[in-house]
Protein backbone atom coordinates (compact mmCIF):
# COMPACT_ATOMS: atom_id res chain seq x y z
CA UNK A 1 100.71 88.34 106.23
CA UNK A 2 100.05 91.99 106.88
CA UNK A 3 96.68 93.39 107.85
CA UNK A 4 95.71 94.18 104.33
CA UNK A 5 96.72 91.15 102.55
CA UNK A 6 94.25 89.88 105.07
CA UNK A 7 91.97 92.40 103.91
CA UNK A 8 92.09 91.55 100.35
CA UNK A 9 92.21 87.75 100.80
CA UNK A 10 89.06 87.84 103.21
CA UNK A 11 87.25 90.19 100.58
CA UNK A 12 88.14 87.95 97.64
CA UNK A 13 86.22 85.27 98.97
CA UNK A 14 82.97 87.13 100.03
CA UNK A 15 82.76 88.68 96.49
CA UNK A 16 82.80 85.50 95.32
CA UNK A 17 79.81 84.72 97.65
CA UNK A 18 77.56 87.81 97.16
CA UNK A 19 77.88 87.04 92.87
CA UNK A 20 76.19 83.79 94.03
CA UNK A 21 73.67 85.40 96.21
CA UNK A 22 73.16 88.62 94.34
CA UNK A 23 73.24 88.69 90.57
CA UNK A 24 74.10 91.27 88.61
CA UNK A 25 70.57 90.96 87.21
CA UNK A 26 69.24 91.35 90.35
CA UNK A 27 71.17 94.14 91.29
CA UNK A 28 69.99 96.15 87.84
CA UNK A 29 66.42 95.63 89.45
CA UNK A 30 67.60 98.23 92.88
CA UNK A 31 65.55 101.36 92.83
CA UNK A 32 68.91 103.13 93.04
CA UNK A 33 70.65 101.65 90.13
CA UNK A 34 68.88 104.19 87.19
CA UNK A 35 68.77 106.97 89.60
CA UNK A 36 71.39 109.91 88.61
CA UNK A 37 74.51 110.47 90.33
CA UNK A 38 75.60 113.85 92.50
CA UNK A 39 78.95 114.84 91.84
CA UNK A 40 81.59 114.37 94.95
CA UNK A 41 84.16 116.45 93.18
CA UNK A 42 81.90 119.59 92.47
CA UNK A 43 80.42 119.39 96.27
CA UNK A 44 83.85 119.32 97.92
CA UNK A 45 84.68 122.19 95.43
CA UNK A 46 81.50 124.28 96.77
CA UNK A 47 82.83 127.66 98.85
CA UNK A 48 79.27 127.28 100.63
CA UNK A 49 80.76 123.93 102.02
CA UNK A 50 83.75 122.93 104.44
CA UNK A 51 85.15 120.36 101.98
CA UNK A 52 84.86 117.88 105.23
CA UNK A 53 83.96 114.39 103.51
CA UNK A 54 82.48 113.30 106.59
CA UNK A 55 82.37 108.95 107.67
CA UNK A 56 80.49 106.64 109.74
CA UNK A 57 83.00 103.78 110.73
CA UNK A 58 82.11 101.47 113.52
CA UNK A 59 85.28 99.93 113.76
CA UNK A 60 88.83 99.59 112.74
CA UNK A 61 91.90 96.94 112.35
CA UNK A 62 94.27 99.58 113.72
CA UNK A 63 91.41 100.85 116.71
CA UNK A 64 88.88 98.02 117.26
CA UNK A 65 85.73 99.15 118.17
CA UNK A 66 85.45 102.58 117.47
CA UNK A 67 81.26 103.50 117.68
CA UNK A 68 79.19 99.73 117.59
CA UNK A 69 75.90 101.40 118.39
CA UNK A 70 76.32 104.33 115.67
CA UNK A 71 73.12 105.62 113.93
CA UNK A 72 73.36 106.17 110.75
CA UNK A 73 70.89 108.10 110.28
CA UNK A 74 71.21 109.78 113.09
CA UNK A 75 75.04 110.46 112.14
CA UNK A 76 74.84 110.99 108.46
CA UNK A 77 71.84 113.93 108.52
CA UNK A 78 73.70 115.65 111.81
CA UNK A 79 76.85 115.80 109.34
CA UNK A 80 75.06 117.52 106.53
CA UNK A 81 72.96 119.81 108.77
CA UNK A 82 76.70 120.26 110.62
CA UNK A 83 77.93 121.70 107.35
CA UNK A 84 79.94 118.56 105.84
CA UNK A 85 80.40 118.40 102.19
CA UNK A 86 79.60 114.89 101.66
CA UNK A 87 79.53 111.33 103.12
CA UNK A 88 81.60 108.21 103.29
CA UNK A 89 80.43 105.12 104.76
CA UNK A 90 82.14 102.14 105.25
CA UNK A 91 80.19 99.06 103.97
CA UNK A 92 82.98 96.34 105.04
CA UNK A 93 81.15 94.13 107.55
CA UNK A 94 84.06 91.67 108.86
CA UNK A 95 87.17 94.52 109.45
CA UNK A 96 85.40 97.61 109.68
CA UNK A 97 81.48 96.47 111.01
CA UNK A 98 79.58 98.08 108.44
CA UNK A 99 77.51 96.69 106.21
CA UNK A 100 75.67 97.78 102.22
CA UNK A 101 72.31 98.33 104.17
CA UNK A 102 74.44 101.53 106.32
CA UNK A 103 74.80 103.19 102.95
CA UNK A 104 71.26 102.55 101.48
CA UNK A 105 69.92 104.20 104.88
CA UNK A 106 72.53 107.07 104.33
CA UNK A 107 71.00 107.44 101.05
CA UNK A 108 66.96 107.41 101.66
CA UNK A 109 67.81 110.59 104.37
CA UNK A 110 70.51 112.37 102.26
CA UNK A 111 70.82 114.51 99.02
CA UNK A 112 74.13 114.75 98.75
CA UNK A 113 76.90 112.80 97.69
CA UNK A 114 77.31 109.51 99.07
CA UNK A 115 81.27 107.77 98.84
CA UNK A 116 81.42 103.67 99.29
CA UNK A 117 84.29 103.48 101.49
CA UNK A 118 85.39 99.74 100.56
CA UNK A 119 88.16 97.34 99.34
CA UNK A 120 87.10 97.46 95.39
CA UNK A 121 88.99 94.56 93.39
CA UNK A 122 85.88 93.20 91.09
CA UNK A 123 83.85 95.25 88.23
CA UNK A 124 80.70 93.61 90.49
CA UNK A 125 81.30 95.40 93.29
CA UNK A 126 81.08 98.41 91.11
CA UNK A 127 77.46 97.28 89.84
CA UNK A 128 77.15 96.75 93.59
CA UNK A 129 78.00 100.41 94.42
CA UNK A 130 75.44 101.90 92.16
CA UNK A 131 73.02 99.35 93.37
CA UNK A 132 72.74 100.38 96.70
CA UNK A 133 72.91 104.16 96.38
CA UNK A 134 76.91 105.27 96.06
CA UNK A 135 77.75 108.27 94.26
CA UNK A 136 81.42 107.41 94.12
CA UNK A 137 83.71 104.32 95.55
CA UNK A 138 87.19 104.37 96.38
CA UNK A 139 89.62 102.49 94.37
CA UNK A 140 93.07 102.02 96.56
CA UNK A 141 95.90 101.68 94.61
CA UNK A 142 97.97 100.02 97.03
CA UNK A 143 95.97 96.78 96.51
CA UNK A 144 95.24 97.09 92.57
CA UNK A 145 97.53 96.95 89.64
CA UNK A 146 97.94 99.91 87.48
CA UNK A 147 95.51 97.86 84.80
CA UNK A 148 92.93 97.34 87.14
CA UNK A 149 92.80 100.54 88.55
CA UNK A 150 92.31 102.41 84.78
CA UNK A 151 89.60 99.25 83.77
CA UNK A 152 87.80 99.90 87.19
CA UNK A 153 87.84 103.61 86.81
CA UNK A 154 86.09 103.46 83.35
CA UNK A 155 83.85 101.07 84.11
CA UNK A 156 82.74 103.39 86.75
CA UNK A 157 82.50 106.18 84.64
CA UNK A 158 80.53 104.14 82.81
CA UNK A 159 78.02 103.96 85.45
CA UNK A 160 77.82 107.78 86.28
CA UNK A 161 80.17 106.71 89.46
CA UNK A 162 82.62 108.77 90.68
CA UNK A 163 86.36 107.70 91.34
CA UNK A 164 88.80 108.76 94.77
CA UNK A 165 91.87 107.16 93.84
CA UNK A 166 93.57 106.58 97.15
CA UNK A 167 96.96 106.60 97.19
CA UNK A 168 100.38 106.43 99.88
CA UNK A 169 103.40 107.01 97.88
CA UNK A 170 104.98 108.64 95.09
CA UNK A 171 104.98 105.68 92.81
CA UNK A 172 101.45 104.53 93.48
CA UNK A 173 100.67 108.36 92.63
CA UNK A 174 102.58 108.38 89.39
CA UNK A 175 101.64 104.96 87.91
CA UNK A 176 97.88 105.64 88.30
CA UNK A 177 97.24 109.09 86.95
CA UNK A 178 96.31 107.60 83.38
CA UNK A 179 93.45 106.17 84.71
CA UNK A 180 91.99 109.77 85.02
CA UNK A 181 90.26 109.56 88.28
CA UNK A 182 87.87 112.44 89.55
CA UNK A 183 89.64 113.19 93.13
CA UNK A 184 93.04 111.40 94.59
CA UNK A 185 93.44 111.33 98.28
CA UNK A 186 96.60 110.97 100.08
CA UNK A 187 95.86 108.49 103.10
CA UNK A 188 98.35 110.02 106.11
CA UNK A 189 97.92 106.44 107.24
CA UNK A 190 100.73 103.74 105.98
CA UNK A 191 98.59 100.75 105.02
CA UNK A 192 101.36 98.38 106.15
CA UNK A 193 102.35 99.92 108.87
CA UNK A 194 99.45 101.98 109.97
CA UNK A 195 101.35 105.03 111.38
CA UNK A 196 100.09 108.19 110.49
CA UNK A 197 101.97 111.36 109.21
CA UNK A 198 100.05 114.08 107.58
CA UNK A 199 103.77 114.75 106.38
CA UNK A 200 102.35 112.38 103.42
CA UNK A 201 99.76 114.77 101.87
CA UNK A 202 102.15 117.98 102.04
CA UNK A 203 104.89 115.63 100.13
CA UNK A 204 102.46 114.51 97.27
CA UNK A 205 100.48 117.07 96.78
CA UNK A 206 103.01 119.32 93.86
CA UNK A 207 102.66 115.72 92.19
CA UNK A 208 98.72 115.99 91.75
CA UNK A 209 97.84 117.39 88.29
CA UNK A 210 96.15 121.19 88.99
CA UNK A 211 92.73 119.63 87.21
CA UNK A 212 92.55 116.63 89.93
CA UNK A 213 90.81 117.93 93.28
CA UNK A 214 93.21 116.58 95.99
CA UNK A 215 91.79 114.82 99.61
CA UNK A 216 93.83 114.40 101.98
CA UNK A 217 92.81 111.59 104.61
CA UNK A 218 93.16 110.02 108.28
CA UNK A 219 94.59 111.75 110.68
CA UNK A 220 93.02 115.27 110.60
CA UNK A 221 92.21 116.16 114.08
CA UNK A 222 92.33 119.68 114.03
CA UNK A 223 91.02 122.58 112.25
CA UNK A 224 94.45 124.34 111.86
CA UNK A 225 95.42 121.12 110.31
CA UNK A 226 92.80 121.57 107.16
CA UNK A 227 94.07 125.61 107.05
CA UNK A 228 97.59 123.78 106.57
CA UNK A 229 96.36 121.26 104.21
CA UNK A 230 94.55 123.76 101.85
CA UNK A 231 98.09 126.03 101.42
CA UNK A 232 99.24 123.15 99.72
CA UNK A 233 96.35 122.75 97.67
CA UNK A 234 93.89 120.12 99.65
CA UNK A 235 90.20 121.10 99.12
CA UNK A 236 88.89 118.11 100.65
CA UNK A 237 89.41 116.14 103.94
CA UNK A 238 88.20 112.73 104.98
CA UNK A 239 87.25 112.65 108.68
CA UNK A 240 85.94 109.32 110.28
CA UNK A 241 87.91 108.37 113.52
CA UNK A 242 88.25 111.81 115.14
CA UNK A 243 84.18 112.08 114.56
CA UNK A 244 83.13 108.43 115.66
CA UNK A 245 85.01 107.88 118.57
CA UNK A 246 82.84 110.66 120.38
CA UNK A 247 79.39 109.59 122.00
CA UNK A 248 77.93 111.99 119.35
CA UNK A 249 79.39 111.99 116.27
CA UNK A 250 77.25 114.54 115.13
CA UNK A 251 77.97 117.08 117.46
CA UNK A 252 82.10 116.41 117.06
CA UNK A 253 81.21 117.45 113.68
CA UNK A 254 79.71 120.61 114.42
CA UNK A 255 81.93 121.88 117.19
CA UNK A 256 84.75 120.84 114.43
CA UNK A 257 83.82 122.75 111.43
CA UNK A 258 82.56 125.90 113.68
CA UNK A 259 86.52 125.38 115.26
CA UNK A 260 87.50 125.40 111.38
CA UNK A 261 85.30 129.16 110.67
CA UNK A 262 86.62 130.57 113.79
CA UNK A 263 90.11 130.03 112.21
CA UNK A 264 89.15 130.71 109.04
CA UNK A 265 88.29 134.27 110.58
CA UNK A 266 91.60 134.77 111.87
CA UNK A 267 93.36 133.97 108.60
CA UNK A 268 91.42 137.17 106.66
């Protein structure tokens, strides 16, 4: 059993679980579920931004502990104030060590659009998303049929939520585009095999429709990388690991995204 069938059988289970614990009813009652959305797609599209989607992970399968003692607040404002577009946070406790509470406290300190990095398989976790402050969730299509993923995307819509479609191949790509989501991102990382190549985003991105803004993530550890990325049509780039596994993760934002003007400067 790979890594992610692990994944997905663990997170079965504990959905199961938090329907018992937390009712949709109850989750309809969160001060956050009426509350209107901010768009992910228009902010990464905003020239006044860097397009960085910026992530607070304490941990990884593929790394271990990355950053145990992370503050999120501390983290999430130094990312905005460090020029970052938006926000992902990773709210899977038992692989990742995050937790739903990370993103509500993202949320009470930040006005700007908030991703739920997670392994999405039930419309509940969807309720769940809105309930606790997400702007958008990630639907991977690597672990969903092509059904799924199109009832999941409307029922976000639905919501007001934002979809990223994540996606590895060509056929996961292709099969999914019907279900219209906002933003696809190419994960450099193989799922299965978790080596990285940012080879994968330059391959897929001619088969992203001109109307879908493309993200390419994992793996971007250099500004030239993003200057590389946007020739090909990228506007937006997911950055956890190379942020997190500094002492400040802050601060590696800044000095990053200062890097990326500098080279911006040279390009004009």
């Amino acid at each position: 059993m790979s890594i992610l069938d692990q994944i997905i059988e663990h997170k079965r289970k504990e959905v199961e679980e938090s329907k018992s614990l937390f009712p949709v009813k109850l989750l309809e009652k969160s001060m956050f579920f009426e509350s209107p959305t901010i768009s992910l797609k228009n902010f990464v599209l905003r020239k006044d931004k860097s397009g960085i989607i910026a992530e607070i992970k304490r941990k990884s399968p593929s790394k271990g502990m990355i950053n145990q003692f992370a503050s999120v607040e501390k983290i999430s404002t130094g990312y905005i104030q460090a020029g970052a577009s938006a926000l992902s946070v990773l709210t899977d406790k038992h692989f990742f060590g995050g937790g739903n509470e990370d993103l509500t406290t993202v949320r009470k300190f930040n006005s700007c659009p908030i991703l739920r990095k997670d392994f999405v398989l039930d419309e509940y976790q969807i309720m769940e998303a809105k309930s606790i402050g997400a702007d958008a969730i990630l639907l991977i299509a690597a672990v969903l049929t092509h059904v799924e993923t199109k009832e999941l995307t409307k029922f976000a819509h639905q919501l007001g939520l934002e979809i990223l479609l994540e996606v590895h191949t060509e056929e996961e790509l292709l099969s999914n585009l019907e279900a219209d989501p906002d933003l696809v991102g190419v994960n450099n990382r193989n799922l299965k095999t978790l080596e990285i190549s940012i080879d994968t985003s330059k391959r897929l991105s001619n088969l992203i429709p001109d109307g879908v803004v493309k993200i390419s993530e994992s793996g971007i550890d250099d500004p030239k990388t993003i200057l590389e990325l946007r020739q090909v049509g990228f506007k937006g780039f997911l950055i956890g690991q190379t942020f997190m596994q500094q002492a400040s993760p802050e601060n590696a934002c800044k000095e990053f995204i200062a890097g990326l003007r500098k080279a911006e400067l040279k390009t004009t």
